[in-house]
N, C-alpha and C. Protein backbone atom coordinates (compact mmCIF):
# COMPACT_ATOMS: atom_id res chain seq x y z
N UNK A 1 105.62 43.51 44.03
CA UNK A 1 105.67 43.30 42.61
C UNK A 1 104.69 44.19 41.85
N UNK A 2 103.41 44.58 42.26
CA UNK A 2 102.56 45.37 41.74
C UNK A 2 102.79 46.27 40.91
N UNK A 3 103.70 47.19 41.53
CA UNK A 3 104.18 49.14 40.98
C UNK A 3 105.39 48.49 40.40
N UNK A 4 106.26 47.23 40.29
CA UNK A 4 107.15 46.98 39.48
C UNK A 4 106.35 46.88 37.96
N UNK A 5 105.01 46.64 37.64
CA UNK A 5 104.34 46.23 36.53
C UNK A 5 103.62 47.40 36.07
N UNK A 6 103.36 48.31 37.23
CA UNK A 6 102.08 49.61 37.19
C UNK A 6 100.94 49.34 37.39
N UNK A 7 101.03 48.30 38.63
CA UNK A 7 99.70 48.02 39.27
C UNK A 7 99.44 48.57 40.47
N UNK A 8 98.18 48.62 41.04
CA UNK A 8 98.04 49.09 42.52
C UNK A 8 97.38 47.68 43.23
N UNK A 9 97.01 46.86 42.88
CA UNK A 9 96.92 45.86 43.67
C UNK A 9 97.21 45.59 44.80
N UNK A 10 97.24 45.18 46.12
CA UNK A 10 97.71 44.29 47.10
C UNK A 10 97.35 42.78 47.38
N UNK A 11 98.10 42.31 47.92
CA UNK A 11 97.86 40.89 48.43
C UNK A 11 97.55 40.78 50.36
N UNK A 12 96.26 40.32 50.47
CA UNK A 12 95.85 40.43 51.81
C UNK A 12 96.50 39.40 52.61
N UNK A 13 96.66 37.94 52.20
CA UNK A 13 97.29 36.95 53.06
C UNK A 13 97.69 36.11 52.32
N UNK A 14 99.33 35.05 52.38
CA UNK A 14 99.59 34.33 51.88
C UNK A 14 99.41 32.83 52.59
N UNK A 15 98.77 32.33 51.55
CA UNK A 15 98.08 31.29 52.27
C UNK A 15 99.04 29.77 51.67
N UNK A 16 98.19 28.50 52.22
CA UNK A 16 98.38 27.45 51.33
C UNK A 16 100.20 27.03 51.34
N UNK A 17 101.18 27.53 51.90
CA UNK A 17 102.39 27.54 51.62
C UNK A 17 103.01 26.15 51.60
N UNK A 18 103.73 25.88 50.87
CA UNK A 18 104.74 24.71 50.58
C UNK A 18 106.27 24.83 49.86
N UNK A 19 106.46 24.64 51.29
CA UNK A 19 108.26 24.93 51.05
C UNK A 19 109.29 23.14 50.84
N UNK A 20 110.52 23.33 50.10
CA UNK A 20 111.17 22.41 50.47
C UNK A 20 112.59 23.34 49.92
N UNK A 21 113.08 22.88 50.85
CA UNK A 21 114.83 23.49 51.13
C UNK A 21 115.47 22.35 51.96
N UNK A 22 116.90 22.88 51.04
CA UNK A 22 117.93 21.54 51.55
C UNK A 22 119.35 22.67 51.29
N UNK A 23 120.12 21.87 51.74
CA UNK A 23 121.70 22.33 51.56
C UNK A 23 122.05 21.49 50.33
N UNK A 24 123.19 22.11 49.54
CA UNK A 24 123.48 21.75 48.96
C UNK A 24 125.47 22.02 48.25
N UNK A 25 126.60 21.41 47.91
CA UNK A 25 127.25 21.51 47.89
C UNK A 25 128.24 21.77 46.23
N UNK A 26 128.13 23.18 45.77
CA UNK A 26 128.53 23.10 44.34
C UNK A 26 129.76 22.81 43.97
N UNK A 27 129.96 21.99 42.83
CA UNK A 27 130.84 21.28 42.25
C UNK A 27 131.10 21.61 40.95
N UNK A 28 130.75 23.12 40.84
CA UNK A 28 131.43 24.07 39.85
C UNK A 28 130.80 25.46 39.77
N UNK A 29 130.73 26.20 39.13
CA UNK A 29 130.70 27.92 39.58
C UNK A 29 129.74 28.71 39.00
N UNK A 30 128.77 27.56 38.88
CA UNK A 30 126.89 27.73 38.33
C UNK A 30 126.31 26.60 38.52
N UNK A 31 125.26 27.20 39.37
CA UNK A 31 124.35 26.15 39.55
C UNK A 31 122.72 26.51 38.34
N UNK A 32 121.89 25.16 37.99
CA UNK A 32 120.92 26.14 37.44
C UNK A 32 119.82 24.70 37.25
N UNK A 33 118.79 25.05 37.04
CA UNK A 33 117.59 23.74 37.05
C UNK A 33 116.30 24.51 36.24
N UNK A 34 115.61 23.50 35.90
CA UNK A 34 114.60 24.47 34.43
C UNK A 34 112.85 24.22 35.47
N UNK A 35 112.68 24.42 35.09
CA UNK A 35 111.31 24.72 35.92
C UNK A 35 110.05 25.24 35.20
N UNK A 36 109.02 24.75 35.39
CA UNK A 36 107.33 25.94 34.95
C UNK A 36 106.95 25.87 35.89
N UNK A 37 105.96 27.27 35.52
CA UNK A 37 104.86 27.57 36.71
C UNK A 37 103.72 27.55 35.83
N UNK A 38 102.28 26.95 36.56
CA UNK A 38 101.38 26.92 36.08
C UNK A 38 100.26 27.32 37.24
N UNK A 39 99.26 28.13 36.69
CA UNK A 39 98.21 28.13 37.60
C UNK A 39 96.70 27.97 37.19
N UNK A 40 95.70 28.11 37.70
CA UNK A 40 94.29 28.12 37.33
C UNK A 40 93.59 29.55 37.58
N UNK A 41 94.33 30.58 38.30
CA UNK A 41 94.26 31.74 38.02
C UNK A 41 94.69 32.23 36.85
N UNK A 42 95.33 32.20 35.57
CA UNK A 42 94.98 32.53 34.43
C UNK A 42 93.82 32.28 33.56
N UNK A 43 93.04 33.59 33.21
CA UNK A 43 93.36 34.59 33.19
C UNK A 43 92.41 35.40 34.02
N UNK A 44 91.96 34.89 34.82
CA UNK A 44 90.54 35.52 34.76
C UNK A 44 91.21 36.23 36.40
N UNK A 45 92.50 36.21 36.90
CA UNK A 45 92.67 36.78 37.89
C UNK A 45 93.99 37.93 38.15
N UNK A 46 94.04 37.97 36.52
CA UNK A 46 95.53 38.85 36.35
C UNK A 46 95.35 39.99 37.24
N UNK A 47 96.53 40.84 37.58
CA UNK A 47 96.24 41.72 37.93
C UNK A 47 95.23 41.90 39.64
N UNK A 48 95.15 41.23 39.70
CA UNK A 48 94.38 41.13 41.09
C UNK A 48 95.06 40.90 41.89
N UNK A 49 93.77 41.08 43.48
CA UNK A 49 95.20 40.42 44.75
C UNK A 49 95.32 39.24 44.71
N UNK A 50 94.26 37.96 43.90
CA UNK A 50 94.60 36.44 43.53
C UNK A 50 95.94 36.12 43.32
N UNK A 51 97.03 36.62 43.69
CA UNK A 51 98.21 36.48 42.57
C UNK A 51 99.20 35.49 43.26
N UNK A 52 99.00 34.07 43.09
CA UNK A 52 100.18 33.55 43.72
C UNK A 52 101.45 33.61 42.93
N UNK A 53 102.01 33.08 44.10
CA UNK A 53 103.72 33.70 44.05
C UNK A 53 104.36 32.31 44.65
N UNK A 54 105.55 32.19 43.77
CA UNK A 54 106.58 31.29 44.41
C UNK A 54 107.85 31.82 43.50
N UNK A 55 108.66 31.31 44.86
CA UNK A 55 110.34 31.84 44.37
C UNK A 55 111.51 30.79 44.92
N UNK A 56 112.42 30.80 44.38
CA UNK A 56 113.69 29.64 44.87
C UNK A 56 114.60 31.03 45.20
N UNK A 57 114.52 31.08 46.53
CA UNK A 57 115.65 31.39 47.36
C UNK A 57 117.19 31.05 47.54
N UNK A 58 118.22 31.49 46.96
CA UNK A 58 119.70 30.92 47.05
C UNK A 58 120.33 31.41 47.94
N UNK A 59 120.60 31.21 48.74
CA UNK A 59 121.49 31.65 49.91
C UNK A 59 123.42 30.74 50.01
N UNK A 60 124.20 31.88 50.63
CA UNK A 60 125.60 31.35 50.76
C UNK A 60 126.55 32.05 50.30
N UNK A 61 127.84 31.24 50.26
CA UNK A 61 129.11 32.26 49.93
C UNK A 61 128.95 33.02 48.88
N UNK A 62 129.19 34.32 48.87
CA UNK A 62 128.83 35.03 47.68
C UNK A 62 128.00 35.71 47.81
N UNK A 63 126.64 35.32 47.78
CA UNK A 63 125.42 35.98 47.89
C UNK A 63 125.14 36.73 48.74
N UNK A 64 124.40 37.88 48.29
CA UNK A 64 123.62 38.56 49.28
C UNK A 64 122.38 39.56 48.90
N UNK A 65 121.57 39.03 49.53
CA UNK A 65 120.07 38.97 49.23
C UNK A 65 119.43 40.05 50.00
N UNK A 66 118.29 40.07 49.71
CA UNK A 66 117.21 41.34 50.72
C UNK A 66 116.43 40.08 51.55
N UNK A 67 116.57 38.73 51.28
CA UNK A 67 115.42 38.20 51.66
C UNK A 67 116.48 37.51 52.55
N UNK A 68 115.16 36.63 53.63
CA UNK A 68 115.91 35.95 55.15
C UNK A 68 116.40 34.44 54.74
N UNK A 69 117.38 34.40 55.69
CA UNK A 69 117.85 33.48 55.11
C UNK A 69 118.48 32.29 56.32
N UNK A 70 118.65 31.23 56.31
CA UNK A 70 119.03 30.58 57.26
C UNK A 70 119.99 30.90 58.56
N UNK A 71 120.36 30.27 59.93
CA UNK A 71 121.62 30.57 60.63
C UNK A 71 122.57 30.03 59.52
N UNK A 72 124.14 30.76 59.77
CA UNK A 72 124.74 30.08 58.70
C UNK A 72 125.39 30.63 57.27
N UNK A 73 124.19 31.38 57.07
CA UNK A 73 123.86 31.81 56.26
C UNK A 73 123.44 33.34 56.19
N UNK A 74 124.73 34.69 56.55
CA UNK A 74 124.49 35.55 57.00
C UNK A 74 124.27 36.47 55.73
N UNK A 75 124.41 36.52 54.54
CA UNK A 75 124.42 37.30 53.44
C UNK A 75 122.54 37.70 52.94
N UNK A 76 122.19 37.34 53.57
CA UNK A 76 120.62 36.83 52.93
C UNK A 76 120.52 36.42 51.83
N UNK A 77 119.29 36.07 50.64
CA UNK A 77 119.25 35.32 49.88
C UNK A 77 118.81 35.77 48.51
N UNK A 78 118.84 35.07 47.49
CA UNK A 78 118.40 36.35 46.03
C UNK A 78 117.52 35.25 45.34
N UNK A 79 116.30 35.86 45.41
CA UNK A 79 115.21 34.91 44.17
C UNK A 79 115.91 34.40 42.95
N UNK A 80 116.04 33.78 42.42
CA UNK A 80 116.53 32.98 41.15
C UNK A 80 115.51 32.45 40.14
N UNK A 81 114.45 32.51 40.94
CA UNK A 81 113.49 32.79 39.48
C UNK A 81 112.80 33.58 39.59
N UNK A 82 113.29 34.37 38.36
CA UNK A 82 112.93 35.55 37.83
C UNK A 82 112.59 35.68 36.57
N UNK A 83 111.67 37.00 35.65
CA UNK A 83 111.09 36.77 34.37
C UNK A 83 112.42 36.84 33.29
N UNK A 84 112.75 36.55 32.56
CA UNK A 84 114.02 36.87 31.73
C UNK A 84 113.96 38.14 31.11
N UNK A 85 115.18 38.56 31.30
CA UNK A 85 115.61 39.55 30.64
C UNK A 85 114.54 41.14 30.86
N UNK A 86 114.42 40.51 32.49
CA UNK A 86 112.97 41.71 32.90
C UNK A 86 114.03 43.10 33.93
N UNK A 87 113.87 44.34 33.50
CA UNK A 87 114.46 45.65 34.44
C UNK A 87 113.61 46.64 34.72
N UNK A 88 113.04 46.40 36.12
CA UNK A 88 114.05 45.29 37.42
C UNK A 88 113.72 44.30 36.78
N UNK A 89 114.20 43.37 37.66
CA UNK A 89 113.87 41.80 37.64
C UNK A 89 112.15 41.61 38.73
N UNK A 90 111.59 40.77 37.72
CA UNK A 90 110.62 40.88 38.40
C UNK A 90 109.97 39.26 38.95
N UNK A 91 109.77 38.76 39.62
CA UNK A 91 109.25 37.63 40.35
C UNK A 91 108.36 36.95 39.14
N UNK A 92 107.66 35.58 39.33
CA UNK A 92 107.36 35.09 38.02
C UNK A 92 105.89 34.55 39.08
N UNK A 93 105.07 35.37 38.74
CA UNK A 93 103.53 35.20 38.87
C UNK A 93 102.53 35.22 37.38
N UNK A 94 101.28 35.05 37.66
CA UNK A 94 100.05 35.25 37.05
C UNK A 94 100.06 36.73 36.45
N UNK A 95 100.45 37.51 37.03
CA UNK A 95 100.12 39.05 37.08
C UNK A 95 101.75 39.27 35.85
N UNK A 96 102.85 39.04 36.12
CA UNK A 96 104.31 39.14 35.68
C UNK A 96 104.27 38.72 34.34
N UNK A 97 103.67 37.28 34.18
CA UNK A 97 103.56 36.65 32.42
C UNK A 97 102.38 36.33 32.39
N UNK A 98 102.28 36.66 31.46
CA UNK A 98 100.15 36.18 31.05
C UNK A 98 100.47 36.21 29.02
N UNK A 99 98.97 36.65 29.05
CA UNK A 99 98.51 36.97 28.07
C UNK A 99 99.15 38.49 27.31
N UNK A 100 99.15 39.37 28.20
CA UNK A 100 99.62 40.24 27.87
C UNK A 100 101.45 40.86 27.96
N UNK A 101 101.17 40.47 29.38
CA UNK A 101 102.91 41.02 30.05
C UNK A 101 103.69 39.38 29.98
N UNK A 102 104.92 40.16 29.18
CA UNK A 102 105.86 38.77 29.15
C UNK A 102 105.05 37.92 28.48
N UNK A 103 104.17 38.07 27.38
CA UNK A 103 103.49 36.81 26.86
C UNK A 103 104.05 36.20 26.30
N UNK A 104 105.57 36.39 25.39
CA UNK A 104 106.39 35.39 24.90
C UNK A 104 107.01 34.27 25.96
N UNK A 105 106.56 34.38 26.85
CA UNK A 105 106.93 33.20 28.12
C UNK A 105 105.30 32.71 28.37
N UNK A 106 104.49 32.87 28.05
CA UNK A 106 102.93 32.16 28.40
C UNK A 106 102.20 31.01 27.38
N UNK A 107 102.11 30.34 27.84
CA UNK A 107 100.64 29.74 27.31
C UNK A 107 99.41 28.93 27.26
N UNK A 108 98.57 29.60 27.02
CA UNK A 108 97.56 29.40 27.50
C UNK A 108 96.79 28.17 27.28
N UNK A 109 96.57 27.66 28.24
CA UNK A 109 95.65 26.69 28.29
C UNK A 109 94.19 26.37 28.57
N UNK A 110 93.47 26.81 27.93
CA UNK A 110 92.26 27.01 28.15
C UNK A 110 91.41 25.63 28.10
N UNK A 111 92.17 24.82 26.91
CA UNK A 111 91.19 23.40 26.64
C UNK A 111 91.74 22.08 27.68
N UNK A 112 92.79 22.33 28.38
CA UNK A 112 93.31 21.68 29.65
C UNK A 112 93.76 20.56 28.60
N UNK A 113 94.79 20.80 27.73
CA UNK A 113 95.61 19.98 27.03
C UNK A 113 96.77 19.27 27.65
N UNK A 114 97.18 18.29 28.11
CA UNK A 114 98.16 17.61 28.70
C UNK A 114 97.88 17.99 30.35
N UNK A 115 97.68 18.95 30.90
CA UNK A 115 97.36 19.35 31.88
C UNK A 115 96.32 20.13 32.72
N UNK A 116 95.49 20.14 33.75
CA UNK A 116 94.33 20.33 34.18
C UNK A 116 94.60 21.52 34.88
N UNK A 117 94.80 22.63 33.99
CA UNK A 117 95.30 24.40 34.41
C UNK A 117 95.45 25.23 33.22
N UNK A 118 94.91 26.01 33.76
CA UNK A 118 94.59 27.12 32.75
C UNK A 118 95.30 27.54 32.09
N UNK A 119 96.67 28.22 32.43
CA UNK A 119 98.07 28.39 31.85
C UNK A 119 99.09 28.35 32.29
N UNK A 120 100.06 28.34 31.67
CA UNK A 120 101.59 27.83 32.35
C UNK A 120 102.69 28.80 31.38
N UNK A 121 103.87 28.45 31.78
CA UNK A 121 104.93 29.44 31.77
C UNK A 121 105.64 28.57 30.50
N UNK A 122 106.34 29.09 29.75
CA UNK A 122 107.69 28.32 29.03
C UNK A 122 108.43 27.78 30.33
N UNK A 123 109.19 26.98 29.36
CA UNK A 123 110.53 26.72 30.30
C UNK A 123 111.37 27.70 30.70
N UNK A 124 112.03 27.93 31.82
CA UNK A 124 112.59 28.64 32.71
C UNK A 124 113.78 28.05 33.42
N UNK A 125 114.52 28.71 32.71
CA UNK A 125 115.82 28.21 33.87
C UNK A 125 116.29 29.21 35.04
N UNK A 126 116.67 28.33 36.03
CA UNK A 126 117.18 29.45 37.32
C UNK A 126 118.43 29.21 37.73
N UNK A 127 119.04 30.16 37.74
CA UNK A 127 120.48 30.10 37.57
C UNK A 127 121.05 31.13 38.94
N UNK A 128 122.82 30.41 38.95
CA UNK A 128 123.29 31.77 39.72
C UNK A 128 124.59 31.08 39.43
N UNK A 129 125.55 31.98 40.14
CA UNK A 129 127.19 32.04 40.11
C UNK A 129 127.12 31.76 41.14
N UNK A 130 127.89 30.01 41.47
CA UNK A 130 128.56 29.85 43.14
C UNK A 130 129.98 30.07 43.08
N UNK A 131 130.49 29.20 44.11
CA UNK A 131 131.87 28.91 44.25
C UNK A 131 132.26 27.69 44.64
N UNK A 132 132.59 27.09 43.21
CA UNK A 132 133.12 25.83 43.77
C UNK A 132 133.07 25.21 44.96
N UNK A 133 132.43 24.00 45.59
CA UNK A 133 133.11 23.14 46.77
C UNK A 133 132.68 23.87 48.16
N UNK A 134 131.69 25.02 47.79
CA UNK A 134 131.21 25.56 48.84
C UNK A 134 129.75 24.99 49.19
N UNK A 135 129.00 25.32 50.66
CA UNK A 135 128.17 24.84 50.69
C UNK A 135 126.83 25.90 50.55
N UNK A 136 125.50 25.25 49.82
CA UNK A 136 124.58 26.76 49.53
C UNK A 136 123.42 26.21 49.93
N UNK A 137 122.08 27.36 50.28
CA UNK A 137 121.11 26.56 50.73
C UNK A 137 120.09 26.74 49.48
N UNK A 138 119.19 26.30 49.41
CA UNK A 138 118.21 26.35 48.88
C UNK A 138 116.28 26.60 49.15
N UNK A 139 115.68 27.50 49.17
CA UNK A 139 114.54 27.35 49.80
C UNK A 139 113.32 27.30 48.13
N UNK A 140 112.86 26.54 47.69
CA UNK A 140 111.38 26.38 47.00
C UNK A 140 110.31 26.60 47.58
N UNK A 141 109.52 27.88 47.27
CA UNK A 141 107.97 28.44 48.02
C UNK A 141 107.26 28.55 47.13
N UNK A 142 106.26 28.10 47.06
CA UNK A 142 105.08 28.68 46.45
C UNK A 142 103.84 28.81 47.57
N UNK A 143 103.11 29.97 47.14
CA UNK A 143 101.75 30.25 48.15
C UNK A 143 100.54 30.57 47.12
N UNK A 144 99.20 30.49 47.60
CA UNK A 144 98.22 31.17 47.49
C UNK A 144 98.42 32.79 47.91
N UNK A 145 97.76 33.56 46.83
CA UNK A 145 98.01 35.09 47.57
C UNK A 145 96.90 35.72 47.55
N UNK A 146 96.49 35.90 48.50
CA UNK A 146 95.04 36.76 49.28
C UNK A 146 93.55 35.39 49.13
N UNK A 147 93.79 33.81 48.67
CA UNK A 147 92.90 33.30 48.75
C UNK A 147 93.30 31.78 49.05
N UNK A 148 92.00 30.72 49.25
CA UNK A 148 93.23 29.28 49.81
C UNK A 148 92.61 28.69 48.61
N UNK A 149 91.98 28.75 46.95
CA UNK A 149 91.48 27.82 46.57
C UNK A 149 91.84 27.45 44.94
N UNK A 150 92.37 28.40 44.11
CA UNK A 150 92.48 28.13 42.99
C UNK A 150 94.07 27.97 43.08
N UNK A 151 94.30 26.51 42.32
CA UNK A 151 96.08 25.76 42.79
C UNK A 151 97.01 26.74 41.38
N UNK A 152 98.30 26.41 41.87
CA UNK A 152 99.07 26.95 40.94
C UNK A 152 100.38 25.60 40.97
N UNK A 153 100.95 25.43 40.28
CA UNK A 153 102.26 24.18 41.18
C UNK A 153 103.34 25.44 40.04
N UNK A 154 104.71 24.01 40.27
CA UNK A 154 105.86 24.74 39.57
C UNK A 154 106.30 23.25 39.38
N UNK A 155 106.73 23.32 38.43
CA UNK A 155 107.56 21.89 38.10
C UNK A 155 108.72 21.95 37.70
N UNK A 156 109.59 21.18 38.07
CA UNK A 156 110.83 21.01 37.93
C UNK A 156 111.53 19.79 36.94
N UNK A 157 112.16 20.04 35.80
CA UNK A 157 112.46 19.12 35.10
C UNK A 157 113.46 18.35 35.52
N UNK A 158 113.19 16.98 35.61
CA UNK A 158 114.08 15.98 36.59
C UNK A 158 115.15 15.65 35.81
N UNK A 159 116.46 15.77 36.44
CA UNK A 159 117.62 15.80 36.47
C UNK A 159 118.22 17.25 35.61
N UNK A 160 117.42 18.82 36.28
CA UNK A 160 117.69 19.23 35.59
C UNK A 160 118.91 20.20 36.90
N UNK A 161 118.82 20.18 37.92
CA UNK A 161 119.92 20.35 38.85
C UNK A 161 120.97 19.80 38.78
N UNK A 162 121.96 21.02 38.19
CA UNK A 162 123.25 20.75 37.61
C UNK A 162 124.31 22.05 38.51
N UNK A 163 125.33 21.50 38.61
CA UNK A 163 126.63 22.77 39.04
C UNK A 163 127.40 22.21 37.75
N UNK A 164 128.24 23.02 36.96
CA UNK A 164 128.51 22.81 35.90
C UNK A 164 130.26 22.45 36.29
């Protein structure tokens, strides 16, 4: 993601990881669910190798991804959250929307108003084109990147997993 922004940064180790993935069966020809990301690395770690990262992995009929993806599931898989209306498309970190980059998707929380983190994302929806009545997988990751201690989560607005 770095040289997608015009950074030179790296990330030394991804730490801290928490996944949940399930199968799932669409019952019309978009699936999509709204989501934030928030971390305590804003701001003071933009741009650095601090940069955690999480992505929802879609895998299945149709798709085909750069990323790995279940047995089953031979197409590989395509991140689905992504910054809007970003070319390329770029992954949705600390470093991606802040203060500066993508700041019409940020805001900042400095006085820990409703929540105990520094800043967080607008709402975000993640979307894709299935196929009806087929079956798709799903993987949710988020990590620490290059450290195990300042948290980031992602939240998901409940009942917002819909196939239309």
């Amino acid at each position: 993601m770095p040289p997608l922004i015009g950074q030179t940064f790296g990330v030394s180790s991804v730490n801290d990881v928490c996944i949940v993935e399930f199968d799932f069966v669409a019952s019309g020809n978009c699936i999509s669910f709204n989501y934030v990301f928030g971390s305590d690395e804003y701001l003071e770690w933009v741009n650095s190798s601090y940069n955690d990262i999480f992505a929802f992995f879609l895998s299945g009929p149709g798709i085909i991804g750069p990323y790995g993806s279940p047995v089953g599931f031979p197409g590989g898989a395509i991140n689905i959250a992504q910054v809007p209306n970003s070319n390329p498309q770029l992954p949705i970190t600390v470093s991606s929307v802040n203060d500066i980059t993508n700041s019409e998707y940020y805001i900042d929380n400095i006085n820990n108003n409703g929540v105990c983190i520094d800043g967080f994302t607008t709402i975000f929806t993640a979307s894709s084109d299935v196929q009806p009545g087929e079956t798709y997988h799903i993987k949710l990751a988020i990590a620490d990147g290059s450290d195990q201690a300042l948290e980031s989560f992602v939240a998901l607005e409940k009942g917002s997993f819909i196939s239309n």
